[in-house]
C-alpha atoms as a PDB file:
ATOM      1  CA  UNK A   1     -99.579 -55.478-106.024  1.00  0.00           C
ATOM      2  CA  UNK A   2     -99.285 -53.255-109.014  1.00  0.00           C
ATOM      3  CA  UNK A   3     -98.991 -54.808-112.479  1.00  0.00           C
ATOM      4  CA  UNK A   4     -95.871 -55.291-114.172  1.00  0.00           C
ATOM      5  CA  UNK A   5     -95.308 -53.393-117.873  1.00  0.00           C
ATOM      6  CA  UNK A   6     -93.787 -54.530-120.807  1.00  0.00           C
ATOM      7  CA  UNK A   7     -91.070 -52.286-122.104  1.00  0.00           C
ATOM      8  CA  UNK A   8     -88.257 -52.472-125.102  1.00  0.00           C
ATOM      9  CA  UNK A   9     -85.083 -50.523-124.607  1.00  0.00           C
ATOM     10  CA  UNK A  10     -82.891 -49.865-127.558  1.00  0.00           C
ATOM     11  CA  UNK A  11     -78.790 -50.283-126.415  1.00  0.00           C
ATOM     12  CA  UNK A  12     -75.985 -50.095-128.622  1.00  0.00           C
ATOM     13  CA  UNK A  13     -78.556 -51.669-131.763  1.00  0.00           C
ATOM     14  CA  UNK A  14     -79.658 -54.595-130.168  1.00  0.00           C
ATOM     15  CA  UNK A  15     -83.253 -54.258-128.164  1.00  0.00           C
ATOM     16  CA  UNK A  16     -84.161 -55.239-124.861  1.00  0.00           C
ATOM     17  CA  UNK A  17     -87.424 -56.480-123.774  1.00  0.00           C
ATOM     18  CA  UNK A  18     -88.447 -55.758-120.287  1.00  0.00           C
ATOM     19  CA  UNK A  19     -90.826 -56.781-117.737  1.00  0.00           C
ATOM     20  CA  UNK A  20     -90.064 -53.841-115.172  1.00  0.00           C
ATOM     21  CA  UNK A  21     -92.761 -52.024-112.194  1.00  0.00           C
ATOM     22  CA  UNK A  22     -94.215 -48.966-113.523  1.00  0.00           C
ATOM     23  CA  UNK A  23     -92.062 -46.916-111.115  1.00  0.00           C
ATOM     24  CA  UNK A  24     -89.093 -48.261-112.508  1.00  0.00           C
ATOM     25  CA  UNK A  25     -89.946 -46.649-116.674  1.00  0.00           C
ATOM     26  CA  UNK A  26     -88.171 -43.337-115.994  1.00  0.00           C
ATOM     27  CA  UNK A  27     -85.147 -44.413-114.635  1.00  0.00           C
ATOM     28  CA  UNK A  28     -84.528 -47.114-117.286  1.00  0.00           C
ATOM     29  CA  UNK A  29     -85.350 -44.962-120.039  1.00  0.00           C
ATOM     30  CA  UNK A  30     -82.866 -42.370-118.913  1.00  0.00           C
ATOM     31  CA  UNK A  31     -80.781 -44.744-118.179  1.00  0.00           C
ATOM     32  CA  UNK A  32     -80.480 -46.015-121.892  1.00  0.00           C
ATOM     33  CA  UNK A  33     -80.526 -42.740-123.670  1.00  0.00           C
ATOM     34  CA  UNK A  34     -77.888 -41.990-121.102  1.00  0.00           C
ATOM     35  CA  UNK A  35     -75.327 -44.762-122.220  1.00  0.00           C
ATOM     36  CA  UNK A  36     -76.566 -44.195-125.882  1.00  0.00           C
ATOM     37  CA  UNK A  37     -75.212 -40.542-125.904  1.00  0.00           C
ATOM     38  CA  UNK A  38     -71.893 -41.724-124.056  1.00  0.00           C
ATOM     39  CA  UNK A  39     -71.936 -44.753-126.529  1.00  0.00           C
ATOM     40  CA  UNK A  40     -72.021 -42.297-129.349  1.00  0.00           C
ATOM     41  CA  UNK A  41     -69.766 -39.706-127.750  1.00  0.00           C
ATOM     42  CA  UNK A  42     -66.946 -42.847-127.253  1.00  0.00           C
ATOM     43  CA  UNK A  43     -67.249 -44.283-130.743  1.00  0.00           C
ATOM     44  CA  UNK A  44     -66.696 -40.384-132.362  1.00  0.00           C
ATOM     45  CA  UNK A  45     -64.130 -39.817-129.659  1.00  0.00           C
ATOM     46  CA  UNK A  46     -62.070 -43.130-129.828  1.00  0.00           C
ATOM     47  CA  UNK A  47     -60.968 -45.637-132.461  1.00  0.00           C
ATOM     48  CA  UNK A  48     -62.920 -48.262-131.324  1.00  0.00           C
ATOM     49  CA  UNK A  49     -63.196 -52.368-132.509  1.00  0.00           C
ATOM     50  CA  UNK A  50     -66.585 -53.086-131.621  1.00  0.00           C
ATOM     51  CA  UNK A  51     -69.884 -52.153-129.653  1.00  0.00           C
ATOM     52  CA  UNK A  52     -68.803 -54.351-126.803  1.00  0.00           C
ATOM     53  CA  UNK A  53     -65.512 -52.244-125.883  1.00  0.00           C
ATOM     54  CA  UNK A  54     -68.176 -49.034-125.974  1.00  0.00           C
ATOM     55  CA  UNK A  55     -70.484 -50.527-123.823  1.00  0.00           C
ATOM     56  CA  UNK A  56     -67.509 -51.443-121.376  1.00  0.00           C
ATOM     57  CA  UNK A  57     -65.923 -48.045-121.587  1.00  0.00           C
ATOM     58  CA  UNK A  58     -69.586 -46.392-121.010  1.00  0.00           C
ATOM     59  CA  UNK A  59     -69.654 -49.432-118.003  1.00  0.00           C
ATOM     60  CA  UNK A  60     -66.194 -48.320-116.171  1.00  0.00           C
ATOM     61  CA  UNK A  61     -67.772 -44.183-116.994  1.00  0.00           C
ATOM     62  CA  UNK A  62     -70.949 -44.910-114.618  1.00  0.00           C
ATOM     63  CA  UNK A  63     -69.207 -47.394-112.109  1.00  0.00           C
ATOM     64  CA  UNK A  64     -66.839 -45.066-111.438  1.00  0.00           C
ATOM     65  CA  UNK A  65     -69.069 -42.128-111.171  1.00  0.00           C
ATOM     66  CA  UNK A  66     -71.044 -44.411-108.520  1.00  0.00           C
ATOM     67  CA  UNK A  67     -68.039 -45.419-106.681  1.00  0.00           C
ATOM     68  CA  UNK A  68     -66.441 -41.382-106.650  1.00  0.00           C
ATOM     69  CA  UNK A  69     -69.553 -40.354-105.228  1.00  0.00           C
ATOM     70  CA  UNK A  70     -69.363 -43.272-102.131  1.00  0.00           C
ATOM     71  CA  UNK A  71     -66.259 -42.022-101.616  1.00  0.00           C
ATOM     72  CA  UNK A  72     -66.513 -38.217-101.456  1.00  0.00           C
ATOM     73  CA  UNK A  73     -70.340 -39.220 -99.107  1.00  0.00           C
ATOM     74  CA  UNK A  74     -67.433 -40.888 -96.937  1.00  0.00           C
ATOM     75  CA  UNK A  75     -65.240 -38.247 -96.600  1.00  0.00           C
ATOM     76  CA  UNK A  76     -67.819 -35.806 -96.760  1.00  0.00           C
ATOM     77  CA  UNK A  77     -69.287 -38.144 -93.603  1.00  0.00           C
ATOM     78  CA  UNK A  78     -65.816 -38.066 -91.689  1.00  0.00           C
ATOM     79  CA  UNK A  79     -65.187 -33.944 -92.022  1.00  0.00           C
ATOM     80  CA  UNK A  80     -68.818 -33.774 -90.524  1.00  0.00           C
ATOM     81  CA  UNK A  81     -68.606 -36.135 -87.964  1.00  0.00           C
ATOM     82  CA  UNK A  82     -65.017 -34.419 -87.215  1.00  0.00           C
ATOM     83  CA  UNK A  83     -66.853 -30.735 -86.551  1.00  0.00           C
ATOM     84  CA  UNK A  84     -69.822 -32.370 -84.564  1.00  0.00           C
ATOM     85  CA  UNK A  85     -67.077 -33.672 -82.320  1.00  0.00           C
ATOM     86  CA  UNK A  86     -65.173 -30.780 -82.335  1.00  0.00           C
ATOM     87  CA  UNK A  87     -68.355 -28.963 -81.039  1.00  0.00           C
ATOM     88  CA  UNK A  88     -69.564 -31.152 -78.543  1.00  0.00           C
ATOM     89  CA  UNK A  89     -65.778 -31.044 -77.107  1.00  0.00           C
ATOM     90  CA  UNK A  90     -66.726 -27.293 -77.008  1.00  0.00           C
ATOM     91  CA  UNK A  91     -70.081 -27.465 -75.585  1.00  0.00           C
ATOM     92  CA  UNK A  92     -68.773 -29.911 -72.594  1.00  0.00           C
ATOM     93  CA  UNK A  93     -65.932 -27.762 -71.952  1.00  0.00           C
ATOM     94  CA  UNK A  94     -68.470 -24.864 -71.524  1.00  0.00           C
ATOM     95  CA  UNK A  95     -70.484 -26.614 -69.909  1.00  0.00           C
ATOM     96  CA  UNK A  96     -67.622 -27.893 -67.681  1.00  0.00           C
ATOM     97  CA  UNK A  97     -66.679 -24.616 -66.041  1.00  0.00           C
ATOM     98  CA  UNK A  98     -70.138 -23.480 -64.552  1.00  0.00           C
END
């Protein structure tokens, strides 16, 4: 079992301290500099109250993102399944005259 490391991650001024797997430092450290630069695009963008409605606005950005790209796998899924079918159909009706 590999040994656990201690990280901080700085997000919207407060910091986080982390017990994380090695293997997951990259991701969570481009994950954070990630919603800092939307954080910092939203408050210059946007008359904003507080860091908690930039944090939710950079929240809804990346959920979103997640659950546009489940969707377009799905229909990407369907419009492939949808030509295999269409040429099997094709293969067996070939197949189907000899």
């Amino acid at each position: 079992m590999s040994e656990k490391l201690k990280i901080k991650l700085s997000i919207a001024d407060r910091v986080y301290p982390l017990t994380i797997d090695p293997s997951q430092e990259e991701g969570l450290r481009k994950a954070a500099k990630n919603i800092e630069q939307l954080a910092k695009k939203f408050e210059q963008s946007y008359a904003v109250r507080d860091k908690q409605d930039v944090l939710a606005m950079c929240a809804l950005q990346f959920a979103s993102k997640i659950e546009q790209k489940g969707i377009d796998q799905k229909e990407g899924s369907k419009e492939a399944e949808e030509r295999l079918k269409a040429l099997s159909d094709l293969v067996n009706s070939k197949l189907a005259i000899k």
